[in-house]
N, C-alpha and C. Protein backbone atom coordinates (compact mmCIF):
# COMPACT_ATOMS: atom_id res chain seq x y z
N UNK A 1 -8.62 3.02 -8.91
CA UNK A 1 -7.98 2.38 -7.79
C UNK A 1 -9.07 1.86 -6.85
N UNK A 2 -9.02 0.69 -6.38
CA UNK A 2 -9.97 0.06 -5.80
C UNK A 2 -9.74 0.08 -4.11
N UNK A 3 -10.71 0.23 -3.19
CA UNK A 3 -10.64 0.05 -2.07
C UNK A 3 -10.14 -1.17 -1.81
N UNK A 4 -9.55 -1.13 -0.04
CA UNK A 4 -9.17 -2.66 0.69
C UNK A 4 -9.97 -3.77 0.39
N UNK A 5 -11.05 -3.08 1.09
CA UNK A 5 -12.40 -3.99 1.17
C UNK A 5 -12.85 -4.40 -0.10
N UNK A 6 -12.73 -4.14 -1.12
CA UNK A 6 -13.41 -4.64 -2.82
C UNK A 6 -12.21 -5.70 -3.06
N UNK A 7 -10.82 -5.14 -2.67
CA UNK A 7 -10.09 -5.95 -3.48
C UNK A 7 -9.58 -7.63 -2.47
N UNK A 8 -9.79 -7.25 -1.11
CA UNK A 8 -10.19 -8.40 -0.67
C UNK A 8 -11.58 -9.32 -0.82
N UNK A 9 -12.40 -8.70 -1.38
CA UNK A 9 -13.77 -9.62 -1.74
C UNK A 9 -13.16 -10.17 -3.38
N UNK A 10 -12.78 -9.23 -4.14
CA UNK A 10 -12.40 -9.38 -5.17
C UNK A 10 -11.88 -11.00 -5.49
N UNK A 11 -10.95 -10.92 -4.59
CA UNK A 11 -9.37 -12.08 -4.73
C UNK A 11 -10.22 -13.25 -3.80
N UNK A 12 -11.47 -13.40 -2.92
CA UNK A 12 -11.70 -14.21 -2.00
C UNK A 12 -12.68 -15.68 -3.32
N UNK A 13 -12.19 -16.70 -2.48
CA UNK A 13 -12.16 -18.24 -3.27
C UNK A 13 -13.18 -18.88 -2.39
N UNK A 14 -14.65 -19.46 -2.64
CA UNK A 14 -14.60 -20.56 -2.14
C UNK A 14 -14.46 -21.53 -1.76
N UNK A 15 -14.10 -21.70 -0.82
CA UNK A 15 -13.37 -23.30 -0.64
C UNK A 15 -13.18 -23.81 1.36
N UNK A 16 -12.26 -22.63 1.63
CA UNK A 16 -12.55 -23.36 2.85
C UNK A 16 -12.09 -22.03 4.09
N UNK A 17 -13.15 -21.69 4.86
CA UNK A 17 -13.11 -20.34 5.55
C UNK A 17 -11.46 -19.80 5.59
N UNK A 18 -10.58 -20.53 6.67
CA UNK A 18 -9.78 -20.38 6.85
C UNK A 18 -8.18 -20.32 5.62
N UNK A 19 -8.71 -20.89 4.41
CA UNK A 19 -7.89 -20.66 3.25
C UNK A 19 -7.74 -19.77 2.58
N UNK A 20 -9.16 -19.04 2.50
CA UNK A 20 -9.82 -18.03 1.76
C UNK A 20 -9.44 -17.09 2.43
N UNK A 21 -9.43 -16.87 3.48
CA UNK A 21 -9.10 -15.40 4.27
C UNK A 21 -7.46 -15.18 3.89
N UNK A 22 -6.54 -16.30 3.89
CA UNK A 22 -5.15 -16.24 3.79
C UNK A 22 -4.93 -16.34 2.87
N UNK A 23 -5.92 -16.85 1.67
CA UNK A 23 -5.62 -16.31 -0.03
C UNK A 23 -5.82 -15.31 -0.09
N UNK A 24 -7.24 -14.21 -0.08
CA UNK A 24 -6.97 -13.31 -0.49
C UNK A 24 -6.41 -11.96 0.63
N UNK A 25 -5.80 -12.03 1.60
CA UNK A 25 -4.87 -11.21 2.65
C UNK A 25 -3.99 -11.37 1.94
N UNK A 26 -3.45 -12.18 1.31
CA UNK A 26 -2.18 -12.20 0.89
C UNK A 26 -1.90 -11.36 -0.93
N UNK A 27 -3.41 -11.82 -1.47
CA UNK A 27 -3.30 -11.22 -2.70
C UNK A 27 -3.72 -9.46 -2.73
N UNK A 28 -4.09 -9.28 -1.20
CA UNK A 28 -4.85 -7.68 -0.71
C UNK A 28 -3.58 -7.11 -0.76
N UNK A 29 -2.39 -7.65 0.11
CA UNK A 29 -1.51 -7.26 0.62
C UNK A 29 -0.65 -7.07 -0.61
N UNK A 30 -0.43 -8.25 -1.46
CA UNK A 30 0.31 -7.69 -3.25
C UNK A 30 -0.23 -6.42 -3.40
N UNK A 31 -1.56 -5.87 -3.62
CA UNK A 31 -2.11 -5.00 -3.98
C UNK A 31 -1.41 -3.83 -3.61
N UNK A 32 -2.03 -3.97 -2.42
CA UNK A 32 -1.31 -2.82 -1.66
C UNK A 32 0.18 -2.76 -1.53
N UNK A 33 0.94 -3.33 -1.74
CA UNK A 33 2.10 -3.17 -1.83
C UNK A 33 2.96 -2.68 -3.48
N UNK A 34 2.04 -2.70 -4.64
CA UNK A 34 2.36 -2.12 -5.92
C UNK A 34 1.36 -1.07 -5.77
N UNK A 35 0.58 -0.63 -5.30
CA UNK A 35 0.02 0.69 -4.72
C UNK A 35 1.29 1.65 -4.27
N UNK A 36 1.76 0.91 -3.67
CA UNK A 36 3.24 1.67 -2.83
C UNK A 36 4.11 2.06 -3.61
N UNK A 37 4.29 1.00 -4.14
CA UNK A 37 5.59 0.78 -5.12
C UNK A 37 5.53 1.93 -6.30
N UNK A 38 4.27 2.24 -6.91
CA UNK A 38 3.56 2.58 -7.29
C UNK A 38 3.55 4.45 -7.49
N UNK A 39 3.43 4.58 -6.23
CA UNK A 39 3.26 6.36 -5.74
C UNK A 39 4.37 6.03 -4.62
N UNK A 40 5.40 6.57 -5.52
CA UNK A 40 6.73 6.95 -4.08
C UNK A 40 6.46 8.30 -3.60
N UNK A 41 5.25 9.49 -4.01
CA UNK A 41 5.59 10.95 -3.68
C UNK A 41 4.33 10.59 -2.84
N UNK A 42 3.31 9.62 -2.34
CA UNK A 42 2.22 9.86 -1.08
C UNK A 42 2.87 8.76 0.05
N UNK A 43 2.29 9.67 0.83
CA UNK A 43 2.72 9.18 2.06
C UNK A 43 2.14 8.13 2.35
N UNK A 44 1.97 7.18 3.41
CA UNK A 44 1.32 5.59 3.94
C UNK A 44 0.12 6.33 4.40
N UNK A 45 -0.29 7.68 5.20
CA UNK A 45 -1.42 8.05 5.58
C UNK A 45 -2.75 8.56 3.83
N UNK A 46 -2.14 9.21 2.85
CA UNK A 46 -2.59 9.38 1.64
C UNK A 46 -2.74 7.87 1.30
N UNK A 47 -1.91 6.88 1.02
CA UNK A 47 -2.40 5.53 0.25
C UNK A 47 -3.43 5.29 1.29
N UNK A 48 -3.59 5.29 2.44
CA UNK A 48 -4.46 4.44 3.14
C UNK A 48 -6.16 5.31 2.80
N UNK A 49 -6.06 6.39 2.57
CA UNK A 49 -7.09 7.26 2.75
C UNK A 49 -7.50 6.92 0.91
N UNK A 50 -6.77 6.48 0.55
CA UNK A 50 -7.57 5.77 -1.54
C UNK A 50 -7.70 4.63 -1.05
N UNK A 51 -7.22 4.24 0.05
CA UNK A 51 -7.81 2.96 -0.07
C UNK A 51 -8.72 1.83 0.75
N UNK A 52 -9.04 2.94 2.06
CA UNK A 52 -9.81 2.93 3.02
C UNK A 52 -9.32 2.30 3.61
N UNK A 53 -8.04 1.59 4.29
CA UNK A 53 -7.80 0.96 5.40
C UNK A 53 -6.82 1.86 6.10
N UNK A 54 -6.28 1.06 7.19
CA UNK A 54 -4.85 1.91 8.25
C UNK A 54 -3.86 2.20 7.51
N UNK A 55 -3.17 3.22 8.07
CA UNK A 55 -2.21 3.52 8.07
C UNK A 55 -1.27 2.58 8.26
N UNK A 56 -1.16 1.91 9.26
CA UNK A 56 -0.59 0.85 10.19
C UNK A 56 -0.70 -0.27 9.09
N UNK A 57 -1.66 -0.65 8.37
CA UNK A 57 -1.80 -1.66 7.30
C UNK A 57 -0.74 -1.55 6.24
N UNK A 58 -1.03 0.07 5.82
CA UNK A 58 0.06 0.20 4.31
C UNK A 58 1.61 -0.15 5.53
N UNK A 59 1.98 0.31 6.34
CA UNK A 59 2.86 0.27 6.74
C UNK A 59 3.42 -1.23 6.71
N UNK A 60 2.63 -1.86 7.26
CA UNK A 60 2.89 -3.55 7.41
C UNK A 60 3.09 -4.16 6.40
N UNK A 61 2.26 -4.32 5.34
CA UNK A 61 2.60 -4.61 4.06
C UNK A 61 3.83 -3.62 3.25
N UNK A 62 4.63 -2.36 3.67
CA UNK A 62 5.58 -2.40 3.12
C UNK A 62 6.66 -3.00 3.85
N UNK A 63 6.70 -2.91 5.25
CA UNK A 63 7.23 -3.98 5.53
C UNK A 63 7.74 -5.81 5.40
N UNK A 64 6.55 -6.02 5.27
CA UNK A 64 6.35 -7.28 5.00
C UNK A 64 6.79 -8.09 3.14
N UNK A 65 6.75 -6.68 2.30
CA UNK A 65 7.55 -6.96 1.32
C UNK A 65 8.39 -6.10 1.33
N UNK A 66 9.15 -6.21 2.49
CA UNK A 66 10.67 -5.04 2.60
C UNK A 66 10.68 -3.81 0.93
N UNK A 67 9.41 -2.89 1.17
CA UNK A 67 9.59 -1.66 0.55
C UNK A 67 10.65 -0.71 1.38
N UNK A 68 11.22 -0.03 0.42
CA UNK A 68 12.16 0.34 1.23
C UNK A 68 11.91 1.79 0.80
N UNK A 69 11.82 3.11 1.47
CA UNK A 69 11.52 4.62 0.43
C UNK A 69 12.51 5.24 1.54
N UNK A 70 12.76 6.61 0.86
CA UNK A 70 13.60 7.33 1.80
C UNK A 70 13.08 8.22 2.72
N UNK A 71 13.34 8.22 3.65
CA UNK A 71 12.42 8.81 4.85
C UNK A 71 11.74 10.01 4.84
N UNK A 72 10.42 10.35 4.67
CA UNK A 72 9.82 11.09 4.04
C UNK A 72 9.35 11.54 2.84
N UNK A 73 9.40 10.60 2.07
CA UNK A 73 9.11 10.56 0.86
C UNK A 73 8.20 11.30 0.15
N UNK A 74 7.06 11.37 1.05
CA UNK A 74 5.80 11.67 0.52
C UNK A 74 5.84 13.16 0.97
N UNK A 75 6.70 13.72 1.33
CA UNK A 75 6.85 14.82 2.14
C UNK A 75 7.06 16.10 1.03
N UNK A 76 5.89 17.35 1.06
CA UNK A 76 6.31 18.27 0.31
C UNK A 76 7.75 18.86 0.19
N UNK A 77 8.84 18.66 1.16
CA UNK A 77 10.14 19.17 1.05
C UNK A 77 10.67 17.93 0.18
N UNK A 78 10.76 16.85 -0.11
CA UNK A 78 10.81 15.65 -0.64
C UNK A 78 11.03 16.31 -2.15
N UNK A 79 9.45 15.94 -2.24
CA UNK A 79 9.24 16.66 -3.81
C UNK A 79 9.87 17.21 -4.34
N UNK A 80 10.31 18.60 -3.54
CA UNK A 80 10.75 19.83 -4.32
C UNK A 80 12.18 19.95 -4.31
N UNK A 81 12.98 19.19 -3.32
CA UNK A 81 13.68 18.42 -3.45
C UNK A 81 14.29 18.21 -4.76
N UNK A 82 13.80 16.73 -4.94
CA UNK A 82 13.71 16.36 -6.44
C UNK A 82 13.46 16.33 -7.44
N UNK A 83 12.20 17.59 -7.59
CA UNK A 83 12.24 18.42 -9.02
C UNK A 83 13.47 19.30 -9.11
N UNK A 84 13.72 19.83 -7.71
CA UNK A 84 14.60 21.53 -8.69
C UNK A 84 16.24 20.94 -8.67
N UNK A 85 16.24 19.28 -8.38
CA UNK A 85 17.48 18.73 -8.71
C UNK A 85 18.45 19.08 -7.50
N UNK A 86 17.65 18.88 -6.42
CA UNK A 86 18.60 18.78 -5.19
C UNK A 86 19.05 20.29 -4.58
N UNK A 87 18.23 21.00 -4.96
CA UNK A 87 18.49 22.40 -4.52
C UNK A 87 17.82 22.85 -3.84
């Protein structure tokens, strides 16, 4: 799993300052958003910490592609939860 920062250098185009930043923000933000999609049992503070940016970031980008999880997801009562089948 690749950091923010690699996978925005990664996806970045020469061509023209202001294009390049909004190509690859946008292809950072895919990233991070099948990161999400990805691990429904970690929380937005765990994805951000694999992937070195905010909290506030993973948050925005699941926003921004209306992820939708159930409130607390990442939450050890969550889990156990849904292994022992709702008990």
């Amino acid at each position: 799993m690749s950091h923010y920062r690699e996978i925005k250098k990664a996806t970045a185009e020469v061509v023209a300052v202001r294009l390049v930043k909004k190509t690859s923000t946008t292809r950072a933000h895919a990233a991070i958003s099948d990161v999400i999609v990805a691990n429904p049992t970690l929380t937005y503070q765990q994805i951000a910490d694999l992937l070195r940016c905010s909290r506030w970031l993973v948050y925005t980008v699941a926003v921004e592609f209306n992820i939708r999880r159930p409130r607390g997801a990442g939450t050890t009562a969550h889990r156990r939860k849904s292994v022992n089948g709702g008990l």
